[in-house]
N, C-alpha and C. Protein backbone atom coordinates (compact mmCIF):
# COMPACT_ATOMS: atom_id res chain seq x y z
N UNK A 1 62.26 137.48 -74.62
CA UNK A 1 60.99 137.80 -75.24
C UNK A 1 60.68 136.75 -76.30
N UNK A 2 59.54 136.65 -76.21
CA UNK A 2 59.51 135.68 -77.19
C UNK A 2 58.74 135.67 -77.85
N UNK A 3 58.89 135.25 -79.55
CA UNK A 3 58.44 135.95 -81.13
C UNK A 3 56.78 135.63 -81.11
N UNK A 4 56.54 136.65 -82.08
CA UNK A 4 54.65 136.55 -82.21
C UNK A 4 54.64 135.18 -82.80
N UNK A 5 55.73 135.15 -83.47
CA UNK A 5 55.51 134.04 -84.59
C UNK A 5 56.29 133.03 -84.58
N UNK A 6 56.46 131.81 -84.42
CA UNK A 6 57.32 130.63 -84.97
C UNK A 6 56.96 129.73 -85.80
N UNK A 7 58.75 129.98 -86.40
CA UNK A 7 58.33 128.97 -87.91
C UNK A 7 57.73 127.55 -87.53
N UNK A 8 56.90 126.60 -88.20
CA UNK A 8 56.92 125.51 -88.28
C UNK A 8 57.49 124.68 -88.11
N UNK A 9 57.48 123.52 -87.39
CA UNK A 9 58.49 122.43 -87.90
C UNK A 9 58.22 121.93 -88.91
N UNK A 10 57.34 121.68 -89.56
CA UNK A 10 57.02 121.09 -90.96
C UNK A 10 56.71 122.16 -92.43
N UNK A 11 56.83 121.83 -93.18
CA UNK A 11 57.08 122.32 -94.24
C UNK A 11 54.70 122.42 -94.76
N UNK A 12 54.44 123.37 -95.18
CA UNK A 12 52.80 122.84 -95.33
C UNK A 12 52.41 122.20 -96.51
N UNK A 13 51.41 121.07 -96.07
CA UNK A 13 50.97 120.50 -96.46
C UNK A 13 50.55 120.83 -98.37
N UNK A 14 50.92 119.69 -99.10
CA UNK A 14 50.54 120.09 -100.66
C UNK A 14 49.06 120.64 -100.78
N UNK A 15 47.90 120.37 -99.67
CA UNK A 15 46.72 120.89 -99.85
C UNK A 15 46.82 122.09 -99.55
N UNK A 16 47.51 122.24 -98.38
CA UNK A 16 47.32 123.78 -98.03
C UNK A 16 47.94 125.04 -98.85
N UNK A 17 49.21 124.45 -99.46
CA UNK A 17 49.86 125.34 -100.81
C UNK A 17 48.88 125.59 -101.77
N UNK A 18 48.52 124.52 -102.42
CA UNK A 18 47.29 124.63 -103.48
C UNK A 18 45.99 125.81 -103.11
N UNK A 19 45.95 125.53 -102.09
CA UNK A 19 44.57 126.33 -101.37
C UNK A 19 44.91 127.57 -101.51
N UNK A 20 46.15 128.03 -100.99
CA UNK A 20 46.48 129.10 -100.49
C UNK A 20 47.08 130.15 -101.89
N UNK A 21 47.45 129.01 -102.44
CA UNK A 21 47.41 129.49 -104.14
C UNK A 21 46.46 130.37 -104.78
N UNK A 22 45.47 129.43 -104.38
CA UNK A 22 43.71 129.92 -104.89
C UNK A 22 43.54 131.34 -104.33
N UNK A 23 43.94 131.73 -102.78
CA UNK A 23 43.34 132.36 -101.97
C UNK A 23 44.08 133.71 -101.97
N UNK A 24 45.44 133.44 -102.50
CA UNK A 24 46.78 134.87 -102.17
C UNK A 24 47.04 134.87 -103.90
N UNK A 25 46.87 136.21 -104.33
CA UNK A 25 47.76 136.83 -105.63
C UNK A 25 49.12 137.28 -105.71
N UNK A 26 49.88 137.44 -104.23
CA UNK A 26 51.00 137.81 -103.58
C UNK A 26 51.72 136.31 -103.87
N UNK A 27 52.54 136.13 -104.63
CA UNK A 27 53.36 134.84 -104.20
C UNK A 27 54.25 134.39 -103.31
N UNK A 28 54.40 135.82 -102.76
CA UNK A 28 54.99 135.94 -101.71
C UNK A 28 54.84 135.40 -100.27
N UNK A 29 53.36 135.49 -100.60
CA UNK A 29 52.40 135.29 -99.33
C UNK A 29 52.01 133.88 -99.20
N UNK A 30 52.10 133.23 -100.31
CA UNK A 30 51.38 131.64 -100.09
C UNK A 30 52.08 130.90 -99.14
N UNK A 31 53.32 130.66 -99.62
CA UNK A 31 53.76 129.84 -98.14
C UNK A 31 53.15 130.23 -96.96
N UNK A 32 53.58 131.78 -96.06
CA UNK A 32 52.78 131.47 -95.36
C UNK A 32 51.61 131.30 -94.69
N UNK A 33 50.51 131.89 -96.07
CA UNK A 33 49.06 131.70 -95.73
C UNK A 33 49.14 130.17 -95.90
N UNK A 34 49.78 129.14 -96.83
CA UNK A 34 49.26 127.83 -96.50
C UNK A 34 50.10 127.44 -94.90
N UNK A 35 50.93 127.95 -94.47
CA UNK A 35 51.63 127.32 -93.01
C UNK A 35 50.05 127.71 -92.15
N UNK A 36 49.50 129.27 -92.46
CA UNK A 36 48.42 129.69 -91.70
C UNK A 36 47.36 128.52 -91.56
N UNK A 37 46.72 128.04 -92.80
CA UNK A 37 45.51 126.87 -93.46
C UNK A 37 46.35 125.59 -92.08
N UNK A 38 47.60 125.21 -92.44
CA UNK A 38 48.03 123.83 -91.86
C UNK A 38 47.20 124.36 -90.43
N UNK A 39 47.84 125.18 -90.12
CA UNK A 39 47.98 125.47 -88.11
C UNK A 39 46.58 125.26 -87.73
N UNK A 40 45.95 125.98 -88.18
CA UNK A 40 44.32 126.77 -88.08
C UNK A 40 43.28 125.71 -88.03
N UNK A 41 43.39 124.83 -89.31
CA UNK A 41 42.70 123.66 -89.39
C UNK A 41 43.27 122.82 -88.92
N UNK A 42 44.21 122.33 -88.63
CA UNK A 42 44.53 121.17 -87.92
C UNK A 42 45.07 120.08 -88.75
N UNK A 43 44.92 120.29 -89.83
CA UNK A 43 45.28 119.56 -91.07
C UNK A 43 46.32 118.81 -90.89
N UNK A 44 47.43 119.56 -90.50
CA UNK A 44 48.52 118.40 -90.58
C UNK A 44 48.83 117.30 -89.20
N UNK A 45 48.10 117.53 -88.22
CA UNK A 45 47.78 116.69 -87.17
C UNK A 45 47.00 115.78 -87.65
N UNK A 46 45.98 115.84 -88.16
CA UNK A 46 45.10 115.15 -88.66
C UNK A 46 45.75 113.84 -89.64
N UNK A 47 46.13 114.47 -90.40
CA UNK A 47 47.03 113.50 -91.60
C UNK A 47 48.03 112.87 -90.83
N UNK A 48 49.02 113.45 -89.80
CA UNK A 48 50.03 112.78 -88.96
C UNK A 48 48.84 111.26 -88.54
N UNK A 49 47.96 111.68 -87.66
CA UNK A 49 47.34 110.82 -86.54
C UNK A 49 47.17 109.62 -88.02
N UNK A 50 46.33 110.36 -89.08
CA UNK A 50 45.67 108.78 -89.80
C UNK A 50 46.76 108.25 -90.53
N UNK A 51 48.43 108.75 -91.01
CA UNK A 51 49.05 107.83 -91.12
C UNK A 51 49.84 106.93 -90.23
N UNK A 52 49.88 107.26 -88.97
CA UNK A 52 49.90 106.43 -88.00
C UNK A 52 48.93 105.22 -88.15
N UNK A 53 47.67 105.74 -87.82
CA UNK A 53 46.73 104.54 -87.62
C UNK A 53 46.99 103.55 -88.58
N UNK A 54 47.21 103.64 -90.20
CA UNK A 54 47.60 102.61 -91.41
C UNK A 54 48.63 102.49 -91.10
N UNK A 55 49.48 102.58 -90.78
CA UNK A 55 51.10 102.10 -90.53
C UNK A 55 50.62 101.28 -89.12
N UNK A 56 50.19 101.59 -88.28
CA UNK A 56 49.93 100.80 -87.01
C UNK A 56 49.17 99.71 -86.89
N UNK A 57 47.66 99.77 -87.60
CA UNK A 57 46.56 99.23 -87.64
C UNK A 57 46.09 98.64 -89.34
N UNK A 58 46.62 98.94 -90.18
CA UNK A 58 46.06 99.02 -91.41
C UNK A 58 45.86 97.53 -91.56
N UNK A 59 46.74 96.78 -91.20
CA UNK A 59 46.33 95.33 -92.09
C UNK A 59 45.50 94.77 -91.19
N UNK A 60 45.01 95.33 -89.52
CA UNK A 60 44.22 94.59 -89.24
C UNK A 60 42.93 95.31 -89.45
N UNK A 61 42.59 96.58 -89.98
CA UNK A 61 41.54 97.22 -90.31
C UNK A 61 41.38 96.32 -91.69
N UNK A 62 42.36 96.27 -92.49
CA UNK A 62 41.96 95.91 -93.69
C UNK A 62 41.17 94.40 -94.22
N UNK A 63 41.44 93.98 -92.69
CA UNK A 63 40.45 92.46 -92.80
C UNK A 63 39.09 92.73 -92.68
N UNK A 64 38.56 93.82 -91.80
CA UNK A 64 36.89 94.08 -92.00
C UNK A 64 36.64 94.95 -93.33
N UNK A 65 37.63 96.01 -93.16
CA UNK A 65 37.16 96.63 -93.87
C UNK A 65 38.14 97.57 -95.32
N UNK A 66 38.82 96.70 -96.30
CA UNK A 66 39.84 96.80 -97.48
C UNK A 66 39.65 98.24 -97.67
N UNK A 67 38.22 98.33 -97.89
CA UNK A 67 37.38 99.56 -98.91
C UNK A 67 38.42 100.72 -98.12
N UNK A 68 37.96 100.72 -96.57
CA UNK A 68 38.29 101.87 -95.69
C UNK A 68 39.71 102.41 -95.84
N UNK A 69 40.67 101.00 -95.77
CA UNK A 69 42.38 101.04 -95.44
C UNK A 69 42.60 101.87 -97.11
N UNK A 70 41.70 101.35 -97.74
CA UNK A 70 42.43 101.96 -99.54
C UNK A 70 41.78 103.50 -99.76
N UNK A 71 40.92 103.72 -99.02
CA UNK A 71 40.65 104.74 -99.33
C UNK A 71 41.38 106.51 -97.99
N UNK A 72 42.05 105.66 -97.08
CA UNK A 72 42.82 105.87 -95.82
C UNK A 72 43.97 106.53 -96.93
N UNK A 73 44.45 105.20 -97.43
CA UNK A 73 45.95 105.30 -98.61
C UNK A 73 45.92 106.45 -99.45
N UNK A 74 44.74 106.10 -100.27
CA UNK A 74 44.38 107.40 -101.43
C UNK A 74 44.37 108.96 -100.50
N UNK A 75 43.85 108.86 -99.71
CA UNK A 75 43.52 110.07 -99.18
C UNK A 75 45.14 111.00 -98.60
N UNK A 76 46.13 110.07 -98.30
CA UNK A 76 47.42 110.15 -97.43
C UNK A 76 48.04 110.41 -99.18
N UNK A 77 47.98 109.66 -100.03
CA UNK A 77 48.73 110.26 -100.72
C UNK A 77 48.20 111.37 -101.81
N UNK A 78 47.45 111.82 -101.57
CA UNK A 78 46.65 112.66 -102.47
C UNK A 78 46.73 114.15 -101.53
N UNK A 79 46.74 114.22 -100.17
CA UNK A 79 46.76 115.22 -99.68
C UNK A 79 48.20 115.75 -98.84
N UNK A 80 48.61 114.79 -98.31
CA UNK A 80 50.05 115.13 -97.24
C UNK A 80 50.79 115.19 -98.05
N UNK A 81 52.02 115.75 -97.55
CA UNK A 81 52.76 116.63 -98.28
C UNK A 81 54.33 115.50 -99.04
N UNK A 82 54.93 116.00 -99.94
CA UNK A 82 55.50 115.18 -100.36
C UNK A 82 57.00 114.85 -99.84
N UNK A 83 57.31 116.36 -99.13
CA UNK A 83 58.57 116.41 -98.98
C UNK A 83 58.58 115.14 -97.26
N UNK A 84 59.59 114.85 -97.10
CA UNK A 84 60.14 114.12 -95.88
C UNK A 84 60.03 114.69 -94.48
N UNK A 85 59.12 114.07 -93.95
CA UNK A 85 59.28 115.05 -92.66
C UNK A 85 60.35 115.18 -91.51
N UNK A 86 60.27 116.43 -90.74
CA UNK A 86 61.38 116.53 -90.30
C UNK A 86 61.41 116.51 -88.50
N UNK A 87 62.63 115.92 -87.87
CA UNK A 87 61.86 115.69 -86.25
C UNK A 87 61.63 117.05 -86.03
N UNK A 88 61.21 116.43 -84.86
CA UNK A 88 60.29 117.62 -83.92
C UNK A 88 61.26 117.61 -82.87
């Protein structure tokens, strides 16, 4: 049989903690309303795919366009999560 629920492989995202902060008075509950925020929105796929693309592509994006690659950076470290990720 197999569970309604499985844990994550990843730990959620520092946005989605924060959020979920805002959203649950239960502290109990934030972790996994922010694992809920990661899954739901897509969030942490999202952040996976665009630090790929700067690790893959960045210095040749960054010849048209610097503005884009620095603001790629800011965005990766301002939102994804801090801890180390873990395989899949």
């Amino acid at each position: 049989m197999t569970p309604a629920y499985a844990k994550p492989a990843h730990q959620p995202t520092a946005g989605a903690l924060r959020a979920a902060g805002h959203l649950q008075s239960n502290p109990a509950l934030v972790a996994s309303t922010a694992e809920l925020i990661d899954r739901e929105t897509g969030l942490r796929e999202l952040m996976d795919v665009l630090e790929a693309v700067v690790a893959e592509a960045g210095d040749l994006i960054e010849t048209r366009s610097p503005e884009l690659v620095a603001q790629a950076r800011a965005t990766l470290r301002r939102y994804h999560d801090e801890a180390p990720r873990q395989a899949e």
